[in-house]
N, C-alpha and C. Protein backbone atom coordinates (compact mmCIF):
# COMPACT_ATOMS: atom_id res chain seq x y z
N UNK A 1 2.52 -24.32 10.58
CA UNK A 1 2.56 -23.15 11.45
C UNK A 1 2.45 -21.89 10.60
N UNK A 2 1.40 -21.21 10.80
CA UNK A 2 1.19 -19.61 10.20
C UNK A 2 2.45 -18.93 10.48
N UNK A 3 3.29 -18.11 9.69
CA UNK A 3 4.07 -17.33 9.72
C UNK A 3 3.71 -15.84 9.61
N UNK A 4 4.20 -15.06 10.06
CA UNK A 4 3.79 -13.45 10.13
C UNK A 4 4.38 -13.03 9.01
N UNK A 5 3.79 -11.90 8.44
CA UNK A 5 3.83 -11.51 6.99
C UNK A 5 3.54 -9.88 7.17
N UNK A 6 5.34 -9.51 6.65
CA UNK A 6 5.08 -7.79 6.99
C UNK A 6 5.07 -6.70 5.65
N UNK A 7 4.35 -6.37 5.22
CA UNK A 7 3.96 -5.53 4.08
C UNK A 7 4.66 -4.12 3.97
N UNK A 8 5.77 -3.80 3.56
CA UNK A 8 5.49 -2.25 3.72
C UNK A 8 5.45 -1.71 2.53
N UNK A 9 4.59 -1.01 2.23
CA UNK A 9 4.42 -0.21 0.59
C UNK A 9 4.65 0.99 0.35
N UNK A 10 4.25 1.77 1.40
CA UNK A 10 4.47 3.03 1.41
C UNK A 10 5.83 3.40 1.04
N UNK A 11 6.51 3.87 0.17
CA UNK A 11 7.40 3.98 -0.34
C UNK A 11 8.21 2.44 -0.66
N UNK A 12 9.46 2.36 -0.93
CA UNK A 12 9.99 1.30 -2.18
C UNK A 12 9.16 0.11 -0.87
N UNK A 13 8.96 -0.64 -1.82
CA UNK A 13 8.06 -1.97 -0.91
C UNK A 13 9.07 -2.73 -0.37
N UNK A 14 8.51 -3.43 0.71
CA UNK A 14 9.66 -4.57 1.68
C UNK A 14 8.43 -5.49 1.49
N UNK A 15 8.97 -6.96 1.73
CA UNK A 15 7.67 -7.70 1.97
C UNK A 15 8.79 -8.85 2.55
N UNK A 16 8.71 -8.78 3.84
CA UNK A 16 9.37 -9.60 5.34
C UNK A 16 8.51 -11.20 5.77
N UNK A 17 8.82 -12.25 5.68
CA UNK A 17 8.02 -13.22 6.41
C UNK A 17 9.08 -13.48 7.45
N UNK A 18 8.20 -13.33 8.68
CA UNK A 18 8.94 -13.90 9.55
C UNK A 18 10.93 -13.07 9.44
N UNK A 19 10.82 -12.22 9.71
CA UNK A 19 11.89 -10.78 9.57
C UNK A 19 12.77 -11.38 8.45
N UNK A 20 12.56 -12.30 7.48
CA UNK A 20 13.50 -12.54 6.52
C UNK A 20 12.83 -12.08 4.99
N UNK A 21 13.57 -11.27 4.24
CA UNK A 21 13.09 -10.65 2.83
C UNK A 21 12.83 -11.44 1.92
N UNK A 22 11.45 -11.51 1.36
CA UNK A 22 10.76 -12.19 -0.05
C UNK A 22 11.19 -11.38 -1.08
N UNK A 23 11.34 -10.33 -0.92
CA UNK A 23 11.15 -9.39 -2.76
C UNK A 23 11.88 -10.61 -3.60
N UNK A 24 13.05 -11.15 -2.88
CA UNK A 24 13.92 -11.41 -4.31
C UNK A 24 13.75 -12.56 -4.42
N UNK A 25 12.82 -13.73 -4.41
CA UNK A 25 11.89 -15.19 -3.98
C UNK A 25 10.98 -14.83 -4.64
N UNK A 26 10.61 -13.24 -4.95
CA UNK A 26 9.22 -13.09 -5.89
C UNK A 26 9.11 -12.63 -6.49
N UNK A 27 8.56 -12.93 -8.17
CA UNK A 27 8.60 -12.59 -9.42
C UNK A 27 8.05 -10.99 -9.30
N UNK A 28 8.17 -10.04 -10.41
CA UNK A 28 7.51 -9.07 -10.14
C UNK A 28 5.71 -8.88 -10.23
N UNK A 29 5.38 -10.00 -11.00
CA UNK A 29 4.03 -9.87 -10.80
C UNK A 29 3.45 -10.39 -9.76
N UNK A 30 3.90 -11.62 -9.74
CA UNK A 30 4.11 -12.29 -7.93
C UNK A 30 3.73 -11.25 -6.63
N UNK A 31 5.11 -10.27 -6.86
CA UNK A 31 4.86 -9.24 -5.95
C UNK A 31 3.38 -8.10 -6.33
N UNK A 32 2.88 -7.71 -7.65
CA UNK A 32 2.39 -6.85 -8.21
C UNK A 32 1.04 -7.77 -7.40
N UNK A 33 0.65 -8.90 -7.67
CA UNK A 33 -0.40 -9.58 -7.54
C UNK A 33 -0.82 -9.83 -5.54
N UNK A 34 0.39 -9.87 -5.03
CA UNK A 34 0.18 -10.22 -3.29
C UNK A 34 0.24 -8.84 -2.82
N UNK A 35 0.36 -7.32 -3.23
CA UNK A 35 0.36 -6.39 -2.96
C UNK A 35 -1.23 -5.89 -3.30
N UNK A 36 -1.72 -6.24 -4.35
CA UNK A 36 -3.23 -5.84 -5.17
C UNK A 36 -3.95 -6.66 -4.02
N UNK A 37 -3.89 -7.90 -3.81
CA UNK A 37 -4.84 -8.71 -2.88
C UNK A 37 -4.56 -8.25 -1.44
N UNK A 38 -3.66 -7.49 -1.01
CA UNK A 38 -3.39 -7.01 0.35
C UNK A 38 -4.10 -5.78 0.53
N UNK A 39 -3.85 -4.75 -0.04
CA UNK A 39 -5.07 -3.20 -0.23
C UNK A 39 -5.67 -3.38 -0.20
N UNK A 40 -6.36 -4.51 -1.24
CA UNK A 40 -7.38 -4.15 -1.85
C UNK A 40 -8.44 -4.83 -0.55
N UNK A 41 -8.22 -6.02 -0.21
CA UNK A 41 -8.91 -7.04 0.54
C UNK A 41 -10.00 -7.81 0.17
N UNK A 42 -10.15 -7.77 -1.20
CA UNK A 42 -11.60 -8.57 -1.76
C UNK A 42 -11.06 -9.89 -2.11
N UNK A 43 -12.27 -10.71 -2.30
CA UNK A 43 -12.34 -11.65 -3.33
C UNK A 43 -12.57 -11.53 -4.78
N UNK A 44 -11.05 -11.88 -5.39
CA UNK A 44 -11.38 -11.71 -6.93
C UNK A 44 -11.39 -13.01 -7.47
N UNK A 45 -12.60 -12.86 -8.60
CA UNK A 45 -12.74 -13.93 -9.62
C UNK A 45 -10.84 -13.98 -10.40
N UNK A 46 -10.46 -15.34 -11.05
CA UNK A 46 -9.22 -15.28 -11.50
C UNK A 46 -9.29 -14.56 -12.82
N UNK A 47 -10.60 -14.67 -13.38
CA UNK A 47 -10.81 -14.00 -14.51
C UNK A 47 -10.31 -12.74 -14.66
N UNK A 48 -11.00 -11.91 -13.56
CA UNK A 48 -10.41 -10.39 -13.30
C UNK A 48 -8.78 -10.46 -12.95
N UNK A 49 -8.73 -11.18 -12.64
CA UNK A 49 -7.01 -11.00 -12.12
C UNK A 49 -6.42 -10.72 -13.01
N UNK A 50 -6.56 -12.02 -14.03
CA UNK A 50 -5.59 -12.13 -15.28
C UNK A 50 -5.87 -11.01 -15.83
N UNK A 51 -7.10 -10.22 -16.31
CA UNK A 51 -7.19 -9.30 -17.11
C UNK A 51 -6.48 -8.05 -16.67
N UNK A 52 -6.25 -8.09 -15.22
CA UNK A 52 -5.70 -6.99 -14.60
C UNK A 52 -4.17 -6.63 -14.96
N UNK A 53 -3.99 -8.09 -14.96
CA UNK A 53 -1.72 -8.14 -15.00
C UNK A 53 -1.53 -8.86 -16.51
N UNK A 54 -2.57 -9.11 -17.71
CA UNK A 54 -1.96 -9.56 -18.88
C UNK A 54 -3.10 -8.94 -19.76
N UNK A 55 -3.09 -8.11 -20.26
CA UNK A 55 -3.53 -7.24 -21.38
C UNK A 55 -3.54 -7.82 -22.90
N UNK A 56 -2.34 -8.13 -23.44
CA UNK A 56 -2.33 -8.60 -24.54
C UNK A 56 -2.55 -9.94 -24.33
N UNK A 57 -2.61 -10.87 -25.27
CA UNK A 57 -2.96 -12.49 -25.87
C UNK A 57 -4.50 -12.17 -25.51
N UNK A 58 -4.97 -13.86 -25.87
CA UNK A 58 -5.76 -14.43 -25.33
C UNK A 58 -6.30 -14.74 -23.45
N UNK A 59 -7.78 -14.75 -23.66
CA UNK A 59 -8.29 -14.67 -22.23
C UNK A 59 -7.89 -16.22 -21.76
N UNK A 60 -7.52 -17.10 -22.23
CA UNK A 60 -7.38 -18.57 -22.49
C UNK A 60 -5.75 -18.14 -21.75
N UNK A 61 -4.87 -17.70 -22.65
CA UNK A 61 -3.46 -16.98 -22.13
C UNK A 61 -3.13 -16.33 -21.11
N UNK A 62 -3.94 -15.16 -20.41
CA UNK A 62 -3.84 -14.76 -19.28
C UNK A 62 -4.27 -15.43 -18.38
N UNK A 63 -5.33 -16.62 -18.51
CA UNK A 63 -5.39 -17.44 -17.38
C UNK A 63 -4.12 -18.48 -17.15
N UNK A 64 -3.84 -18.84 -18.13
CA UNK A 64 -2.57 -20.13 -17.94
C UNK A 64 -1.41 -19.01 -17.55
N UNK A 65 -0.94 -17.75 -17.40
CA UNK A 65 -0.16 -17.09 -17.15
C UNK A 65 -0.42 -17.28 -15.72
N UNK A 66 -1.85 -16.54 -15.30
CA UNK A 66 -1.83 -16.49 -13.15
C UNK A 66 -1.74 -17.78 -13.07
N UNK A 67 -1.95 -19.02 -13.89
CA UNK A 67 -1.70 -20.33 -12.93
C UNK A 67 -0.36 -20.84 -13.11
N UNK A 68 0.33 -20.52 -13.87
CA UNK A 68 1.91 -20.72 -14.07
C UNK A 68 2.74 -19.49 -12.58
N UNK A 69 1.95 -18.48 -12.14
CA UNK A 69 2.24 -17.79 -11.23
C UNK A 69 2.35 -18.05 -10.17
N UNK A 70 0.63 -18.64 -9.60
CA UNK A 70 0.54 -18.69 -8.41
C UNK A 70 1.24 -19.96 -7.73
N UNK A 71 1.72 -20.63 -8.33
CA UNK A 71 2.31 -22.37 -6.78
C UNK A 71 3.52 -21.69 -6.32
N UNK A 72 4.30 -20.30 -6.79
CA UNK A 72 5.50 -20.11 -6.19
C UNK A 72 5.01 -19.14 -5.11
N UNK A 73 3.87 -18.47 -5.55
CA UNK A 73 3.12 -17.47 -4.48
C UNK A 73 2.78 -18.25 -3.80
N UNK A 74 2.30 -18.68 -3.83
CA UNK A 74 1.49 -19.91 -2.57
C UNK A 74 2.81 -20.47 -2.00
N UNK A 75 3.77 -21.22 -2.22
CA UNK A 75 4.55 -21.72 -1.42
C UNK A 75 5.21 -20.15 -0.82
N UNK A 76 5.45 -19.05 -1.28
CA UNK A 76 6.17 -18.16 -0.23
C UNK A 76 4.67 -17.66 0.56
N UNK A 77 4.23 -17.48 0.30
CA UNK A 77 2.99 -16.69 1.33
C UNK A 77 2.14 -17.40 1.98
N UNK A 78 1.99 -19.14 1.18
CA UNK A 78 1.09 -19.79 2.36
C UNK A 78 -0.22 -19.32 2.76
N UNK A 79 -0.53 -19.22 3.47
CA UNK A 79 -1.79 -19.33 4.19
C UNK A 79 -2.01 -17.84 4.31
N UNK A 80 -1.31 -17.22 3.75
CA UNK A 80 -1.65 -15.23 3.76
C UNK A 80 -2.50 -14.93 2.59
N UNK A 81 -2.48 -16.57 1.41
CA UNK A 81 -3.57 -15.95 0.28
C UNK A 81 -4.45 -17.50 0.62
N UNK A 82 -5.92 -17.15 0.09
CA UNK A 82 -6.64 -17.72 -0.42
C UNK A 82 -7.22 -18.17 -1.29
N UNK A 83 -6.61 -19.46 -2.60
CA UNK A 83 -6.84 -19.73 -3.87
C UNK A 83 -7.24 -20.83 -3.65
N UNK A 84 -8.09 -20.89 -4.68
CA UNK A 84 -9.53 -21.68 -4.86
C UNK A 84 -9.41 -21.71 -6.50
N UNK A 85 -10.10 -22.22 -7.16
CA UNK A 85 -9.70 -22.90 -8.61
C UNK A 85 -10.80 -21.71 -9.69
N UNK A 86 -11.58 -20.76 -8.49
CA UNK A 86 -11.70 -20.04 -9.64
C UNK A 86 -11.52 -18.39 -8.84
N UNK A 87 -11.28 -18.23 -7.91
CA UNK A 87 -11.28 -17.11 -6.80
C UNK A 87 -9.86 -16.91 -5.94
N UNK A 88 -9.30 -15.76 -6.13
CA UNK A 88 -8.25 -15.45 -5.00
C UNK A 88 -8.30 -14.29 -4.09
N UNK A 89 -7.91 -14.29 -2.61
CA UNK A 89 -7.65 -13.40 -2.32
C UNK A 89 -7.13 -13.39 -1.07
N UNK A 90 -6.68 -12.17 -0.44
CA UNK A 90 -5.52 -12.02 0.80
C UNK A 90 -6.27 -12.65 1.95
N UNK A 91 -5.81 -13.41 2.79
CA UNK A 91 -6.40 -14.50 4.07
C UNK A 91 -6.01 -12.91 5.31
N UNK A 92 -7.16 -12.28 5.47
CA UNK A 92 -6.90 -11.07 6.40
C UNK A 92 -7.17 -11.73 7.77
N UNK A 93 -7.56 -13.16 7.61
CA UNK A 93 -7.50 -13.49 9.23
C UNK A 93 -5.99 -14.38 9.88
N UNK A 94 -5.03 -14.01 8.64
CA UNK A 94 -3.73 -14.66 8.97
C UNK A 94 -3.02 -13.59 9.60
N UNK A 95 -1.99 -13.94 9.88
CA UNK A 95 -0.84 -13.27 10.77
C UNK A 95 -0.35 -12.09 9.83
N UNK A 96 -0.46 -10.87 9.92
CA UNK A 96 0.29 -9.50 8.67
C UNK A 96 0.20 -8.71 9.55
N UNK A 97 0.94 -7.74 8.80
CA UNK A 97 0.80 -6.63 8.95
C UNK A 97 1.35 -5.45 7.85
N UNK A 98 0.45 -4.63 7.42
CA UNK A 98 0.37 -4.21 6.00
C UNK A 98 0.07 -2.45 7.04
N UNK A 99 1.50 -2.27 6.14
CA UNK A 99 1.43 -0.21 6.74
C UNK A 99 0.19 0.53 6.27
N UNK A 100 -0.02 0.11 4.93
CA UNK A 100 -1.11 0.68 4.33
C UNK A 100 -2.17 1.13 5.26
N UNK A 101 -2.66 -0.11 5.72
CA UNK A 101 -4.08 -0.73 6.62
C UNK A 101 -3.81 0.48 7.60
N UNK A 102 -2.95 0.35 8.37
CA UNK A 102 -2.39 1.15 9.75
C UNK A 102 -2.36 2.44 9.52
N UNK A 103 -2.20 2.92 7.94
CA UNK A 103 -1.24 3.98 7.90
C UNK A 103 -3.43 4.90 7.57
N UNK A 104 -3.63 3.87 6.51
CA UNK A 104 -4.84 4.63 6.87
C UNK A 104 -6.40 4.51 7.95
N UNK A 105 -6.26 3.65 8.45
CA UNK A 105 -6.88 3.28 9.43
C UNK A 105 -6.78 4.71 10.78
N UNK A 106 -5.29 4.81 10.92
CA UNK A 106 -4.97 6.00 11.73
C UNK A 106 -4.97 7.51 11.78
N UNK A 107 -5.33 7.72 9.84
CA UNK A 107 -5.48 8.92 9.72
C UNK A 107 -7.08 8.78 9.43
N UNK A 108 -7.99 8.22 8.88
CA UNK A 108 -8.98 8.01 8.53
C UNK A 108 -10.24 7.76 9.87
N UNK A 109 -9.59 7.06 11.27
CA UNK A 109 -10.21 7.08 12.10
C UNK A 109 -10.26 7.69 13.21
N UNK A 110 -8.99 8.68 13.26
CA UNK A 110 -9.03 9.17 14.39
C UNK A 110 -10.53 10.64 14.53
N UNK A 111 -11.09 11.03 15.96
CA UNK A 111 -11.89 11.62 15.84
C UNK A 111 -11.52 13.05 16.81
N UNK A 112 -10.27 12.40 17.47
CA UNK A 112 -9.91 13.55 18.27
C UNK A 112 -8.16 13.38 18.38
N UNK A 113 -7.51 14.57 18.09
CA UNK A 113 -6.40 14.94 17.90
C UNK A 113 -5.34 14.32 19.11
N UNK A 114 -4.57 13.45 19.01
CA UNK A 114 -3.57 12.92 19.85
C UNK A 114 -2.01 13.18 18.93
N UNK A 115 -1.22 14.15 18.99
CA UNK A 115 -0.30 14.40 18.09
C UNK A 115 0.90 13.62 18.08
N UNK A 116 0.95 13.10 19.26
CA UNK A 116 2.21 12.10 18.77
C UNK A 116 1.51 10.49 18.45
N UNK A 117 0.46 10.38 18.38
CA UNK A 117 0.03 9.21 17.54
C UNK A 117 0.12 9.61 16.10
N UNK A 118 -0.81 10.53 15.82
CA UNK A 118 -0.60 11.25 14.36
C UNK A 118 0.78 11.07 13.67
N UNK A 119 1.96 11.77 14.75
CA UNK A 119 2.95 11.99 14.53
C UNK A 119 3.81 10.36 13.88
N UNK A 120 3.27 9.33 14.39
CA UNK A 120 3.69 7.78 14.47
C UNK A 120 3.15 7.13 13.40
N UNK A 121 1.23 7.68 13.15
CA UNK A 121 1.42 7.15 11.89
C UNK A 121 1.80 7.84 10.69
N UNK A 122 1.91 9.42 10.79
CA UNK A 122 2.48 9.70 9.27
C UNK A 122 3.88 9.50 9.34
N UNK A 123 4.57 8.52 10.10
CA UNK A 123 6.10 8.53 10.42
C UNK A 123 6.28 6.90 9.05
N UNK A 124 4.64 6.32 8.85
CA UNK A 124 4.75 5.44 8.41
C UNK A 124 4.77 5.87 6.69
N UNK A 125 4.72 6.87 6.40
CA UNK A 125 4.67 7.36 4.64
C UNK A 125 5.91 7.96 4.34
N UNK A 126 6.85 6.31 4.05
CA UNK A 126 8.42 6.82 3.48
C UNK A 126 8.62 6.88 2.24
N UNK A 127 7.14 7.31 1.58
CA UNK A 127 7.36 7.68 0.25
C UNK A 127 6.08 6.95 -0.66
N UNK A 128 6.09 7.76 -1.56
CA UNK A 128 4.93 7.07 -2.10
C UNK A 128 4.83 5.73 -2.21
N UNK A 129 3.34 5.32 -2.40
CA UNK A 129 2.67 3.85 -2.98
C UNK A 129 3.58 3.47 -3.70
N UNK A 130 4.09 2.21 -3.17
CA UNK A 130 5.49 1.09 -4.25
C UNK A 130 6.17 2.17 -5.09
N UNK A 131 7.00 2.78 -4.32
CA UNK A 131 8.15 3.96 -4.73
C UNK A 131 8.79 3.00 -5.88
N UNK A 132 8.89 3.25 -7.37
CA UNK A 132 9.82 2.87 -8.01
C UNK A 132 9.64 1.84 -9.04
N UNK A 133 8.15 1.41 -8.27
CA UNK A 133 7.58 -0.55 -8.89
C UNK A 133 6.63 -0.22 -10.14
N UNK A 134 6.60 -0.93 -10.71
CA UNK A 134 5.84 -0.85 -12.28
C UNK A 134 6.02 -2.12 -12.95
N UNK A 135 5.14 -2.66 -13.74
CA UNK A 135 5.26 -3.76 -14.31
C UNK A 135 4.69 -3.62 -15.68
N UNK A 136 5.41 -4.03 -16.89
CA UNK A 136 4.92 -3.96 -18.09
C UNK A 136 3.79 -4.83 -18.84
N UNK A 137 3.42 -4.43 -19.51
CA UNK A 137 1.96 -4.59 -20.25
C UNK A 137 1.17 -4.99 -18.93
N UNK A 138 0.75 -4.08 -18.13
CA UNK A 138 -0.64 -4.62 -17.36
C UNK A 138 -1.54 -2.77 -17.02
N UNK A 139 -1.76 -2.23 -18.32
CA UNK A 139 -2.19 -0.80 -17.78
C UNK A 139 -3.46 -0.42 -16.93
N UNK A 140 -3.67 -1.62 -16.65
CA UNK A 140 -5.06 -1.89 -15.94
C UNK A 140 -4.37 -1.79 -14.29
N UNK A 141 -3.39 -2.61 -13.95
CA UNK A 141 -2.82 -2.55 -12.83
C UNK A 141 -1.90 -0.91 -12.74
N UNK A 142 -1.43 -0.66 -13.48
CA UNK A 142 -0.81 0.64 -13.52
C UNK A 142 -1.68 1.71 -12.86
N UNK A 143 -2.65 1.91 -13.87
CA UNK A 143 -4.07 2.61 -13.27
C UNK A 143 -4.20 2.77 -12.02
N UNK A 144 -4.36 1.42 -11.51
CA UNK A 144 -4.88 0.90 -9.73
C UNK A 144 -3.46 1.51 -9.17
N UNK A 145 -2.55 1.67 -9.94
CA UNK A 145 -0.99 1.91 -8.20
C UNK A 145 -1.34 3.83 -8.57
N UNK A 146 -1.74 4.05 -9.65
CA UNK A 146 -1.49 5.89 -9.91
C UNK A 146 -2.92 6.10 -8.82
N UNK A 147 -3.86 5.54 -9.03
CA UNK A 147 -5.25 5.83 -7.99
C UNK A 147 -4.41 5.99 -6.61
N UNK A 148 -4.05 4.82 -6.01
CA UNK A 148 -3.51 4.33 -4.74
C UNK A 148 -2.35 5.33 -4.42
N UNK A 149 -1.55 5.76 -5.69
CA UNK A 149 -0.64 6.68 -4.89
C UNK A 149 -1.33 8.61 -4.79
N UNK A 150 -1.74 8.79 -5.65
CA UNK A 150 -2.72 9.79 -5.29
C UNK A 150 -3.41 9.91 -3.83
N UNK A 151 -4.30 8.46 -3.91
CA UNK A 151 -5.12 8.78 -2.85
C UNK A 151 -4.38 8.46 -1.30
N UNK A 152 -3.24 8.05 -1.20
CA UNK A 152 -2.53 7.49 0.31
C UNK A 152 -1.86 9.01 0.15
N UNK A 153 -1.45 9.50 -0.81
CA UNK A 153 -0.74 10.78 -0.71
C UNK A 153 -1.48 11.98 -0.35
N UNK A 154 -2.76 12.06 -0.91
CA UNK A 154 -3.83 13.33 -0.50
C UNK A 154 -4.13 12.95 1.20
N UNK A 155 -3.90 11.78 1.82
CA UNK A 155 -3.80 11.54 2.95
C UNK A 155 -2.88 11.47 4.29
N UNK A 156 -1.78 11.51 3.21
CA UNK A 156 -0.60 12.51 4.25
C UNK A 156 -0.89 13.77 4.13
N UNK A 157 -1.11 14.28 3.23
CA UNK A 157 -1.64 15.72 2.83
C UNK A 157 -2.50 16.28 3.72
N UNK A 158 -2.86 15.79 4.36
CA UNK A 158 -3.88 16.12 5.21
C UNK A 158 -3.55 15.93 6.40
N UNK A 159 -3.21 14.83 6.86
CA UNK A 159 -2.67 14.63 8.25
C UNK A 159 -1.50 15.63 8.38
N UNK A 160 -0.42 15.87 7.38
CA UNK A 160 0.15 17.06 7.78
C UNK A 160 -0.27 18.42 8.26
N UNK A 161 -1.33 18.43 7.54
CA UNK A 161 -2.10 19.66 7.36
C UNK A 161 -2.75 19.98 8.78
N UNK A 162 -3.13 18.91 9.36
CA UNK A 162 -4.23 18.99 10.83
C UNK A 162 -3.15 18.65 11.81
N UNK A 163 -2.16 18.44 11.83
CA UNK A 163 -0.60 18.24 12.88
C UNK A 163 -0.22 19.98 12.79
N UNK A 164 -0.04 20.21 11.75
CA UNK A 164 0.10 21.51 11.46
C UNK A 164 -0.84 22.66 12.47
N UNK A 165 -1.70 22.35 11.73
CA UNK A 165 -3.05 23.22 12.41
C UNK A 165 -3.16 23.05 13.70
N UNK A 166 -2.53 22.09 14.40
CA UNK A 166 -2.52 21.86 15.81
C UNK A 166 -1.60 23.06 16.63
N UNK A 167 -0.34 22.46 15.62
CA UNK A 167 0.77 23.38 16.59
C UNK A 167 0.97 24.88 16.30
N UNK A 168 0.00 25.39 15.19
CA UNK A 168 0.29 26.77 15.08
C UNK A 168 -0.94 26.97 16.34
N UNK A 169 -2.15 26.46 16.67
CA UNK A 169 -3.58 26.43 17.38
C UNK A 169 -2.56 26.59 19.04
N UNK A 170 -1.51 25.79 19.26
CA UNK A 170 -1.20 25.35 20.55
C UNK A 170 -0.12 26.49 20.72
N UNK A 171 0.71 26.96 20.27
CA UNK A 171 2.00 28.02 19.82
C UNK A 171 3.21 27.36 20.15
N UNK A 172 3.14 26.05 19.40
CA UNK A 172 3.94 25.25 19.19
C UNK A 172 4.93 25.42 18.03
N UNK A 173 5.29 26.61 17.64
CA UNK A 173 5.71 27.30 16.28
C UNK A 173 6.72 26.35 15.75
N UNK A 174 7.30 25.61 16.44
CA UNK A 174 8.54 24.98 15.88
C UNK A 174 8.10 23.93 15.05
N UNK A 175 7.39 22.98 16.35
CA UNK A 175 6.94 22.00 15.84
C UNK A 175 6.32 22.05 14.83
N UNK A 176 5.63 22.67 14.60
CA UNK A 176 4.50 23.52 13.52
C UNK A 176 5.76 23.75 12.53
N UNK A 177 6.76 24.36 12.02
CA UNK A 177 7.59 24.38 11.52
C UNK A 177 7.99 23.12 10.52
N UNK A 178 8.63 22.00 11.82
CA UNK A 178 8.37 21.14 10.98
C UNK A 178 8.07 20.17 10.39
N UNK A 179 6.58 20.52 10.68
CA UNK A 179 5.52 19.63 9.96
C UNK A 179 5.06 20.31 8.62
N UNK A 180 5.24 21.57 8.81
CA UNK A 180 5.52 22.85 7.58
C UNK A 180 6.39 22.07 6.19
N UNK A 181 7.58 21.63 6.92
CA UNK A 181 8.61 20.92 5.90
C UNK A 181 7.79 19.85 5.30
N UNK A 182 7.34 18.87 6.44
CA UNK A 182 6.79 17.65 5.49
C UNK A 182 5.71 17.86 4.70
N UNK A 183 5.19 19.19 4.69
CA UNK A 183 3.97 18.89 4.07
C UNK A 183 4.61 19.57 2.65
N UNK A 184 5.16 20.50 2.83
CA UNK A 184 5.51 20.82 1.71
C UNK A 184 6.53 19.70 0.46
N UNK A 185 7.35 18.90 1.59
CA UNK A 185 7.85 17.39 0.82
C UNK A 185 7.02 17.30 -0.15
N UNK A 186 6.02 16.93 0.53
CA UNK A 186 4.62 15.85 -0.34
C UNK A 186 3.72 16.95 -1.49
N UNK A 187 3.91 18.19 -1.23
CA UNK A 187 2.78 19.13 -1.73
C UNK A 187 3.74 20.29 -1.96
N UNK A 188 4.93 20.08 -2.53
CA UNK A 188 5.30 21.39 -2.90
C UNK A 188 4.85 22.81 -4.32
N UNK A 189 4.09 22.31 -4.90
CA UNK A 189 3.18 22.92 -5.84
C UNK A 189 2.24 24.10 -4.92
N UNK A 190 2.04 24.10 -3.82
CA UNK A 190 1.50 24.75 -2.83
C UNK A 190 2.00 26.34 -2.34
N UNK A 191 1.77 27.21 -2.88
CA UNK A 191 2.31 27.84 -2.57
C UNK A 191 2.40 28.46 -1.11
N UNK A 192 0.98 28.38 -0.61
CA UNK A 192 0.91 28.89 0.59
C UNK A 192 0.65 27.74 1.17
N UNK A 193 0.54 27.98 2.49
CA UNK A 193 -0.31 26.55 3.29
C UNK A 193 -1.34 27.00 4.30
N UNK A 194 -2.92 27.18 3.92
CA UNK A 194 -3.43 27.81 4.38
C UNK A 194 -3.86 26.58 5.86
N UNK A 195 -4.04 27.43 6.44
CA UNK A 195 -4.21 27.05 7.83
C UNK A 195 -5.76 27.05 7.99
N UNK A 196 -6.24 26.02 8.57
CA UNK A 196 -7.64 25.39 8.56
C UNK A 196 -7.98 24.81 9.97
């Protein structure tokens, strides 16, 4: 039986099967590795993997590292990844749900302003990309979470910005107020907040 699999990254990560908590069932690369295949959504060669999360040794070494990894991933996640003996990646036709997906799917697709949807999905950015998470010697993966938190963050940045622009547009001053606050949370280097 497929089990449901709940992702949240946006700030310190949760990762829920079936409403009961994995973090502490999963190694940190474990977690570093089912979080990379969830964003990202490709098929990766294992080659790339290893090079991604083991930097130093041998290419011979970082492979026997992801396969000493993955049978505990696979027994907690099951049928949410797809490994194959030379290819892995996240099974997006299984049961999840990943904030990420939602969080930008909702700011990225909307084409006409509905503010308390807006309002619902930037309700989903409790803090940056894996608030707190880091894993040693993999600066290749490091790289990929500083990209990811930049770019999910220039995207609250914005959805604040056009929530904003709504309620000063509507003379919604309050509300407008404070969405004022959150944006400045995320973007306080800002001195002004020009209105667009």
């Amino acid at each position: 039986m497929l089990k449901n699999l709940k992702l949240a990254l946006l700030g310190v990560p949760q990762i829920m099967r079936d409403k009961a908590p994995l973090h502490e069932q999963l190694a940190r690369k474990e977690q570093a590795l089912l979080f990379h295949m969830a964003v990202n959504g490709r098929v990766y060669q294992r080659t790339t993997i290893a090079a991604l999360f083991w930097e130093n040794g041998t290419h011979g070494r970082a492979l026997g590292n992801l396969r000493d990894l993955l049978p505990n991933l696979r027994l907690m996640c099951g049928a949410h990844l797809s490994i194959t003996h030379q290819t892995i990646a996240f099974n997006r036709h299984s049961a999840y749900w990943l904030d990420v997906e939602v969080f930008q799917s909702g700011l990225q697709g909307a084409t006409t302003l509905d503010p308390s949807a807006l309002c619902n999905t930037l309700d989903l950015y409790r803090g940056e990309f894996l608030t707190d998470f880091s894993i040693r010697n993999a600066p290749e993966f490091e790289h990929w979470l500083l990209a990811q938190r930049e770019q999910l963050n220039a995207l609250a940045v914005q959805g604040w910005q056009r929530l904003l622009n709504h309620y000063v547009a509507q003379g919604e001053y309050l509300l407008g107020l404070d969405a004022a606050k959150q944006l400045l949370k995320l973007a306080p280097w800002q001195e002004s907040l020009p209105l667009r």
